[in-house]
C-alpha atoms as a PDB file:
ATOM      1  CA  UNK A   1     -28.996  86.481   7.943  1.00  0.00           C
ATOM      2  CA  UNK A   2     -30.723  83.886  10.258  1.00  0.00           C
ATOM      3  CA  UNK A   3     -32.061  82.456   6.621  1.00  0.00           C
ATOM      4  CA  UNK A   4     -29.270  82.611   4.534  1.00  0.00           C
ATOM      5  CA  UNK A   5     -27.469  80.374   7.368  1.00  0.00           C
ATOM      6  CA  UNK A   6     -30.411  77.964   6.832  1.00  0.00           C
ATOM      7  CA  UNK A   7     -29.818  77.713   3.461  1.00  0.00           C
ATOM      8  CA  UNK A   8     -26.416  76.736   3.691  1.00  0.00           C
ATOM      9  CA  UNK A   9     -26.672  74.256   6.797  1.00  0.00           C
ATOM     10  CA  UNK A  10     -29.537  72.476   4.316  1.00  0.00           C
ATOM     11  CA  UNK A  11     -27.052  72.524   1.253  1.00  0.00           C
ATOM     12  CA  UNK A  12     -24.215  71.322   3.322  1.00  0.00           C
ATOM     13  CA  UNK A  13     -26.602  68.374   4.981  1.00  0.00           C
ATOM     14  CA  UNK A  14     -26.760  66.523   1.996  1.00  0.00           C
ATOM     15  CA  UNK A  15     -23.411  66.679   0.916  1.00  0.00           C
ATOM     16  CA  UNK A  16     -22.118  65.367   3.970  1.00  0.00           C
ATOM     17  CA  UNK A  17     -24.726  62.499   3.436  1.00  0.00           C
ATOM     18  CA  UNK A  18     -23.763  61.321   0.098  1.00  0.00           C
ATOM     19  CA  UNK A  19     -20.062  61.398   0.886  1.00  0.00           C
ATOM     20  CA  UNK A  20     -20.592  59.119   4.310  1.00  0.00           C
ATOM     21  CA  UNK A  21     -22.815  56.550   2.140  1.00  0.00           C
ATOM     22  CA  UNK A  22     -20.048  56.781  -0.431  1.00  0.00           C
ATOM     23  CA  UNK A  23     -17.407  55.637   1.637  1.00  0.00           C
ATOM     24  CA  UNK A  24     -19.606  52.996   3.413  1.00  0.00           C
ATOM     25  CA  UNK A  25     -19.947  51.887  -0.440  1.00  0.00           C
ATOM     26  CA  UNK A  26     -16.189  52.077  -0.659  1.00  0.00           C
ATOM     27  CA  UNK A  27     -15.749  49.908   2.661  1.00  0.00           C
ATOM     28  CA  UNK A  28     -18.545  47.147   1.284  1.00  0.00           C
ATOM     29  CA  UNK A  29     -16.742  46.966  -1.908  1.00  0.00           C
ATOM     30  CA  UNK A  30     -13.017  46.551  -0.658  1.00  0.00           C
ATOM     31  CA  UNK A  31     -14.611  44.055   2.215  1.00  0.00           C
ATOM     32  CA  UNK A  32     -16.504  41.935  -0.993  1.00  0.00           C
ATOM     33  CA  UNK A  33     -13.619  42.194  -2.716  1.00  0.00           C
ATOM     34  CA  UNK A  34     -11.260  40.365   0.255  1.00  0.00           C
ATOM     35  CA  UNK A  35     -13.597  37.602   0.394  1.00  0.00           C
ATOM     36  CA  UNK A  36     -13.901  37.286  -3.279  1.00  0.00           C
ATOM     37  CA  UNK A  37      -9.681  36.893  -3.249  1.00  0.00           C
ATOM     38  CA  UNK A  38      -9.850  34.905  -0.059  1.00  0.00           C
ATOM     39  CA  UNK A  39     -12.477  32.312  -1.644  1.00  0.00           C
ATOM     40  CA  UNK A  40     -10.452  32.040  -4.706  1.00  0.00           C
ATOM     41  CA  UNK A  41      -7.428  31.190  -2.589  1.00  0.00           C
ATOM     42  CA  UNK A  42      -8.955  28.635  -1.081  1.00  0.00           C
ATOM     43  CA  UNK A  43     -10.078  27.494  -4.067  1.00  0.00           C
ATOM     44  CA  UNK A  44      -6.650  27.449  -5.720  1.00  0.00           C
ATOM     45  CA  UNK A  45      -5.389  26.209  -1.898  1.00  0.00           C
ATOM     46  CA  UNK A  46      -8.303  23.024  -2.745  1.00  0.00           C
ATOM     47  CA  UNK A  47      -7.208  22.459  -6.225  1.00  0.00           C
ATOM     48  CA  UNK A  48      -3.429  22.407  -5.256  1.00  0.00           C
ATOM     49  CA  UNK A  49      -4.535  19.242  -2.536  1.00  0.00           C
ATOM     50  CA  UNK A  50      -6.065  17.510  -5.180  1.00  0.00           C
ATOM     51  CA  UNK A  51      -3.581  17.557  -7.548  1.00  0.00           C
ATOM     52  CA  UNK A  52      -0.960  16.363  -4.599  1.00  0.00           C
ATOM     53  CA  UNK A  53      -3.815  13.577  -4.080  1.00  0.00           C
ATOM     54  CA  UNK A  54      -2.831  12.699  -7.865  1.00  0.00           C
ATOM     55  CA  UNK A  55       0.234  12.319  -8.105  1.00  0.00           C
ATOM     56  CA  UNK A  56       0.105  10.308  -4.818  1.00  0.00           C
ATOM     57  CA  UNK A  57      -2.055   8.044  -6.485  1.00  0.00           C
ATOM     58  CA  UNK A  58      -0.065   7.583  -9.343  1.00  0.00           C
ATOM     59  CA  UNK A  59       3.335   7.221  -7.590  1.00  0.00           C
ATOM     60  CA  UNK A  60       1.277   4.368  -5.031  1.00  0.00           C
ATOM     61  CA  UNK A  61      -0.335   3.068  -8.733  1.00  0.00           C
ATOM     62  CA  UNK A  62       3.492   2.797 -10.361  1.00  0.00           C
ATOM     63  CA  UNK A  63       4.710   0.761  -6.914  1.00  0.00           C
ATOM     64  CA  UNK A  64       1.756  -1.844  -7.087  1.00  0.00           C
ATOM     65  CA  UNK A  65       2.848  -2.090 -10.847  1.00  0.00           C
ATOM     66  CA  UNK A  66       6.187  -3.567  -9.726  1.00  0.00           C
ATOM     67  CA  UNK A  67       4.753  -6.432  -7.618  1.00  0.00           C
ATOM     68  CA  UNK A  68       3.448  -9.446  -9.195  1.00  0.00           C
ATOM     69  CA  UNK A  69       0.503 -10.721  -7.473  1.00  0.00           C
ATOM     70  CA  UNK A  70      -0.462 -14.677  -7.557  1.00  0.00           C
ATOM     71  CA  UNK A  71      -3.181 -16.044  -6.172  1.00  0.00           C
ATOM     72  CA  UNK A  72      -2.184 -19.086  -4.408  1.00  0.00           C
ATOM     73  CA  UNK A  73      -5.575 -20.766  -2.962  1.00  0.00           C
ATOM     74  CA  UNK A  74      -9.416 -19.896  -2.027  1.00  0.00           C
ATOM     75  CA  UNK A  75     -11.585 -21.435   0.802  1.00  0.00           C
ATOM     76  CA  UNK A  76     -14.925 -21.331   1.083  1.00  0.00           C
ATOM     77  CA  UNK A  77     -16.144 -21.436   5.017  1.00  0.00           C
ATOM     78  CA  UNK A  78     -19.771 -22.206   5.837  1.00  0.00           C
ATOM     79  CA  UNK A  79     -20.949 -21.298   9.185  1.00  0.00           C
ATOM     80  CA  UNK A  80     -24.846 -22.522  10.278  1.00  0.00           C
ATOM     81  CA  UNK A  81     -26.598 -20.338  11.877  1.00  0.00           C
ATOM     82  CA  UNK A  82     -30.416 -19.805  12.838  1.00  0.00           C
ATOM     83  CA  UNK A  83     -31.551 -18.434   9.804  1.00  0.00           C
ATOM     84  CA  UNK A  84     -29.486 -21.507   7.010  1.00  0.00           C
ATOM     85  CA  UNK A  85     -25.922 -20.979   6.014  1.00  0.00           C
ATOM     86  CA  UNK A  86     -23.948 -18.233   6.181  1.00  0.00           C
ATOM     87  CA  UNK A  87     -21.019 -18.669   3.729  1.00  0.00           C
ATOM     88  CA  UNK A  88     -17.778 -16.243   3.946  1.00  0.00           C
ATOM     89  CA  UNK A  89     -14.898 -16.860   1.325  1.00  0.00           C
ATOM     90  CA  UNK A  90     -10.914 -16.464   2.651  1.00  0.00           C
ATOM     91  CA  UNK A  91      -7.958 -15.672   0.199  1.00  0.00           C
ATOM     92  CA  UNK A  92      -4.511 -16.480   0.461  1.00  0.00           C
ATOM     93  CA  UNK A  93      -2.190 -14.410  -1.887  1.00  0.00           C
ATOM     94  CA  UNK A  94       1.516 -13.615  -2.152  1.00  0.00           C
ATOM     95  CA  UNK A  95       3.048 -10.596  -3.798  1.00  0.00           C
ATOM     96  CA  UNK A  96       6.863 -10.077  -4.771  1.00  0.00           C
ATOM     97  CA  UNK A  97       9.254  -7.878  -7.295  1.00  0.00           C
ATOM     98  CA  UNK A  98      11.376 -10.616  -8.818  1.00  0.00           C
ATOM     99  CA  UNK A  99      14.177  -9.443  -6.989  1.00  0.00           C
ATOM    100  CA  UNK A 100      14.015 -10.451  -3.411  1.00  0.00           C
ATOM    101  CA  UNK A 101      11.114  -9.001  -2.123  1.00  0.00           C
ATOM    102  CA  UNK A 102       8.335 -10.895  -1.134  1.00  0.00           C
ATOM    103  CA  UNK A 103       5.070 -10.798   1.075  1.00  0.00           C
ATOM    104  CA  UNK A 104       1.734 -12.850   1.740  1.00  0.00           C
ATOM    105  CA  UNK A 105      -1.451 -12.330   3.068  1.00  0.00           C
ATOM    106  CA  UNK A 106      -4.696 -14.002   4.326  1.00  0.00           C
ATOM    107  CA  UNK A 107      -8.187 -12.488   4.938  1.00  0.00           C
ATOM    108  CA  UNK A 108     -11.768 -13.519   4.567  1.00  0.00           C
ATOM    109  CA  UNK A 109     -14.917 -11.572   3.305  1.00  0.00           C
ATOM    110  CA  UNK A 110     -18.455 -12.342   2.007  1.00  0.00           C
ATOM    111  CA  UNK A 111     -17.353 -12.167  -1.582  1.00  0.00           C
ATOM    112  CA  UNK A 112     -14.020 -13.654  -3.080  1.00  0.00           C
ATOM    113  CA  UNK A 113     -13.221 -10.302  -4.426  1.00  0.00           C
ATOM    114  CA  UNK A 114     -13.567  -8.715  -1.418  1.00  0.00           C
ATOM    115  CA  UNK A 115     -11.290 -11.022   0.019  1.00  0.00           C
ATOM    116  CA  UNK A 116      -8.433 -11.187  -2.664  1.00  0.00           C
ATOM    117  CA  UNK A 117      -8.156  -7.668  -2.637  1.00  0.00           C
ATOM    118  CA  UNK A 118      -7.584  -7.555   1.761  1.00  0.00           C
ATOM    119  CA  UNK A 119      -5.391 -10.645   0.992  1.00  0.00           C
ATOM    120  CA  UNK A 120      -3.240  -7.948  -1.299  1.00  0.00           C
ATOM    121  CA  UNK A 121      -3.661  -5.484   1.077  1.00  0.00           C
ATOM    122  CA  UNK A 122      -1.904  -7.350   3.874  1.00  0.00           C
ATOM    123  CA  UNK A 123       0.691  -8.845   1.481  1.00  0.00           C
ATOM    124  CA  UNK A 124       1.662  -5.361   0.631  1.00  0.00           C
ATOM    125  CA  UNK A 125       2.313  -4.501   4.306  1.00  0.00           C
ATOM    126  CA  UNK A 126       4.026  -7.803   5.248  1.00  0.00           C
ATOM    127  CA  UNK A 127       6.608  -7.475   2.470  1.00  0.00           C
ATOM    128  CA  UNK A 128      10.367  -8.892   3.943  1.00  0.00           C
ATOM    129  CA  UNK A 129      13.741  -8.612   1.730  1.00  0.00           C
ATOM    130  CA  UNK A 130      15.595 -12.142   1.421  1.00  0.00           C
ATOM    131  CA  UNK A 131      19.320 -12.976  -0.655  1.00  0.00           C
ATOM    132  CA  UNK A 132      19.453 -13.882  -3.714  1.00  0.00           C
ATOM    133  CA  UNK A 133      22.823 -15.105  -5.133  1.00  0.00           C
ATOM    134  CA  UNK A 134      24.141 -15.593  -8.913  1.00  0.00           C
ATOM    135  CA  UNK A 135      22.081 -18.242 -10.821  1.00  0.00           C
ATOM    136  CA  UNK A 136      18.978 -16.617  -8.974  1.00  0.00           C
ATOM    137  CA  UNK A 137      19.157 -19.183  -7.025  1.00  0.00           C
ATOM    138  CA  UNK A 138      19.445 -19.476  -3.376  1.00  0.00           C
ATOM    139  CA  UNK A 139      22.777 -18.871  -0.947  1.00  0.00           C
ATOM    140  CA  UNK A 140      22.889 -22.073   0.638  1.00  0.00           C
ATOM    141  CA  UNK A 141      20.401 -25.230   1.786  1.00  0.00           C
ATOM    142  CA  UNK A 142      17.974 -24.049   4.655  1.00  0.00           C
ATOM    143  CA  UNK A 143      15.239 -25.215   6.335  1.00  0.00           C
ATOM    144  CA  UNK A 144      11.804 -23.314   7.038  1.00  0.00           C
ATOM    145  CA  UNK A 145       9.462 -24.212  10.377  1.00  0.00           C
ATOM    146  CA  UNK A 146       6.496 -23.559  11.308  1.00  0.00           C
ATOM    147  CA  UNK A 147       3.931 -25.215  13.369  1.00  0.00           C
ATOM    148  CA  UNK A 148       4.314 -29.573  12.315  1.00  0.00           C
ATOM    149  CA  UNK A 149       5.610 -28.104   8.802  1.00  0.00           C
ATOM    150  CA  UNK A 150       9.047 -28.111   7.193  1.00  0.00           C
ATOM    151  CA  UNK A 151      10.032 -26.939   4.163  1.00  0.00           C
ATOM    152  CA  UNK A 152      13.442 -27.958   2.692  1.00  0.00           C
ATOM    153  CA  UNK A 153      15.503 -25.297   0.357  1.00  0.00           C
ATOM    154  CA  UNK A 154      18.338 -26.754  -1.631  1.00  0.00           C
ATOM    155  CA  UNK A 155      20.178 -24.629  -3.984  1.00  0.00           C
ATOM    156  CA  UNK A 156      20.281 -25.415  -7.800  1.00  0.00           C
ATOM    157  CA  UNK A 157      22.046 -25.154 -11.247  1.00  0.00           C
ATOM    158  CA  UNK A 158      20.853 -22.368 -13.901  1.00  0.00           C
ATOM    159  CA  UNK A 159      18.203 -24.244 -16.110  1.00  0.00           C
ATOM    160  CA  UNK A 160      16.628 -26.295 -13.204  1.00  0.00           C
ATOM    161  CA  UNK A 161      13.868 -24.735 -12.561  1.00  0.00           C
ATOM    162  CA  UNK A 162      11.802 -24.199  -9.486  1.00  0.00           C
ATOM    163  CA  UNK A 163      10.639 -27.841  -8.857  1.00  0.00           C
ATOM    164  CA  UNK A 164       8.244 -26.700  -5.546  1.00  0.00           C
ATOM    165  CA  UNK A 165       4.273 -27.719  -4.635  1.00  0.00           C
ATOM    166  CA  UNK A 166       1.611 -25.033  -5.448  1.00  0.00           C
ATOM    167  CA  UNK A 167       1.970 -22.640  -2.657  1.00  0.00           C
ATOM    168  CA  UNK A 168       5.685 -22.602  -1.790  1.00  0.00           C
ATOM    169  CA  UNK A 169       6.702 -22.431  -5.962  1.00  0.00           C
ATOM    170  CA  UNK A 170       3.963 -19.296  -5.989  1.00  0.00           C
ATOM    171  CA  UNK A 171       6.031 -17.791  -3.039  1.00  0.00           C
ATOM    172  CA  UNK A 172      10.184 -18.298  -4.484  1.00  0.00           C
ATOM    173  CA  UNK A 173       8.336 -17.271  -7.969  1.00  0.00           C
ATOM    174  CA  UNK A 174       6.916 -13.690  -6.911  1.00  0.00           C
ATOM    175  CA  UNK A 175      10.782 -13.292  -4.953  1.00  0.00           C
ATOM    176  CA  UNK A 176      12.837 -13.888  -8.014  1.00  0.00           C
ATOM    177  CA  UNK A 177      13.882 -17.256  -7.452  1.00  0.00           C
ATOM    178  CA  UNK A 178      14.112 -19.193 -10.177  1.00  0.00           C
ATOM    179  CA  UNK A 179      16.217 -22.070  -9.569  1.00  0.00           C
ATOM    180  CA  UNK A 180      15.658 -24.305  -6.498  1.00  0.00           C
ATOM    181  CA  UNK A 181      14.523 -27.659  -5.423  1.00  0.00           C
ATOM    182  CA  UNK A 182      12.189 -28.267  -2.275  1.00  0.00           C
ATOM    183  CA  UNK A 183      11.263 -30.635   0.122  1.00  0.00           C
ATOM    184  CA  UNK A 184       8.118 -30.469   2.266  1.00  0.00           C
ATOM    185  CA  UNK A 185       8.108 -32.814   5.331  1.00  0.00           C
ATOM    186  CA  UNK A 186       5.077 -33.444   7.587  1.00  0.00           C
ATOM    187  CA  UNK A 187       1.665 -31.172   7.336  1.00  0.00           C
ATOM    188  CA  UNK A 188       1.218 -29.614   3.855  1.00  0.00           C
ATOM    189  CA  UNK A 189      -1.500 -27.413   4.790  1.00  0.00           C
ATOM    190  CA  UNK A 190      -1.162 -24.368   1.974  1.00  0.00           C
ATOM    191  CA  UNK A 191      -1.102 -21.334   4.940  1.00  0.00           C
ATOM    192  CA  UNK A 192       1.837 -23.761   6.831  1.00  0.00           C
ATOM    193  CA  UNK A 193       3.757 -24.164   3.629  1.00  0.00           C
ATOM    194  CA  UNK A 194       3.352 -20.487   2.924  1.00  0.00           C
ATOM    195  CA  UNK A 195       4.681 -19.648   6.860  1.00  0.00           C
ATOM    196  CA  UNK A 196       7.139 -22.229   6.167  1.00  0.00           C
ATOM    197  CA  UNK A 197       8.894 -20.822   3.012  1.00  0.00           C
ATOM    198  CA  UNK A 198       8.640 -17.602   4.436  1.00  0.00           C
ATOM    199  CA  UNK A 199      10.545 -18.625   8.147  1.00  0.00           C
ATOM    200  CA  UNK A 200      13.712 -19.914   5.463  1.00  0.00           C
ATOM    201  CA  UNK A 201      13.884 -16.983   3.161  1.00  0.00           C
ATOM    202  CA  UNK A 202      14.534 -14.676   5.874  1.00  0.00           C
ATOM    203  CA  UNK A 203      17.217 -16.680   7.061  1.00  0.00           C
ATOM    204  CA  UNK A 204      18.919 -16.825   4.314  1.00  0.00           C
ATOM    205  CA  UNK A 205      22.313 -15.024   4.738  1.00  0.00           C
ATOM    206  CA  UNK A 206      25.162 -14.414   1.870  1.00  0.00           C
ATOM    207  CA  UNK A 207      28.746 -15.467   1.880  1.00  0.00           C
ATOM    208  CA  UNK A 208      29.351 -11.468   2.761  1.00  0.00           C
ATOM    209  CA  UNK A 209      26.155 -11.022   5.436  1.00  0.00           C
ATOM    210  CA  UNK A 210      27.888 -13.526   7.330  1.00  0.00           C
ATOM    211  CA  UNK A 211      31.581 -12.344   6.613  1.00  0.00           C
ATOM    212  CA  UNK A 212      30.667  -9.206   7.966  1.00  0.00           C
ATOM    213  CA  UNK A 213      28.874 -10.434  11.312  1.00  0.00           C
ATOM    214  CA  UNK A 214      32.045 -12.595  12.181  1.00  0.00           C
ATOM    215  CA  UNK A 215      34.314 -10.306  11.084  1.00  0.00           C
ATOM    216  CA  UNK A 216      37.063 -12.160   9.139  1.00  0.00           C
ATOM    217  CA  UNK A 217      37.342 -12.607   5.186  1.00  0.00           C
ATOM    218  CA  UNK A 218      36.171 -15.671   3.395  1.00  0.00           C
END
């Protein structure tokens, strides 16, 4: 008897073995298997980012495509130093729809198209809405400050034109003006003239902008 109990206590043994390694083979696999799934979801979760990063992109690309960007002067700055000359290169560029928008912007870099493309940069976030009335002309005369410049605005006829210097014409161009004629009084520095143009257009007001802040009809 004592070896017939033997027997079966060696036959059950192995058994017992083989299913406890098969369910620690079941376990493994299931466990592989969850971070097989959870590797491919962050996979997918990756892809899905980039293709958000895409159409981003594109919708940002399809904006810039509405601005017109004009490149209204360069300087060239030379700086000496102990080693020579160290030249840097500044940009001054204006941006604008063609239909009242407009912005500028200044920077420097060691390249000029390093620079022009900060100068764009900062136009882009320096963008102000002005009025535009029928003719695409301008509401009414104005006149722009800044610093010892001034910069005359005077309203004109469909087929005039935009008779205007360099850097004010680039800046009524890129807003949508397209008939005006301009004055510019005392220093004509291209940055002052820019400031200048800039000061008037936003404060320009319409016959109904200024209907509505008195509050009466004309």
């Amino acid at each position: 008897m004592a070896a017939e109990t033997e027997k079966r206590n060696e036959e059950e043994i192995p058994a017992v073995a083989v299913s406890q390694a098969q369910e620690a083979a079941a376990e493994s696999g299931a466990e592989a298997e969850e971070e097989a799934g959870g590797g491919r979801r962050r996979r997918d979760r990756r892809r899905g980012r980039g293709k958000d990063r895409d159409k981003d992109k594109e919708k940002r690309d399809g904006k810039d495509r509405e601005y017109a960007e004009i490149l209204i002067d360069i300087y060239r700055c030379s700086a000496t130093v102990k080693g020579g000359r160290r030249l840097s290169f500044g940009a001054l560029v204006t941006v604008g729809n063609g239909k009242g928008r407009v912005g500028y912007g200044y920077a420097k870099a060691k390249e000029v198209p390093g620079a022009i493309q900060k100068a764009i940069k900062k136009a882009h976030r320096s963008l102000v809405d002005f009025e535009i009335s029928e003719g695409d002309t301008i509401p009414h005369q104005i006149i722009g400050i800044y610093g010892a410049s001034r910069v005359i605005l005077i309203p004109a006829r469909p087929g005039t034109g935009v008779i205007a210097g360099t850097s004010v014409k680039a800046i009524l161009e890129a807003g949508g003006v397209k008939n005006v004629l301009t004055k510019c009084v005392g220093n004509t520095n291209s940055r002052n003239m820019v400031k200048a143009t800039m000061d008037a257009l936003v404060n320009l007001r319409s016959k109904d902008t200024v209907a509505k802040l008195r509050q009466i009809e004309l």
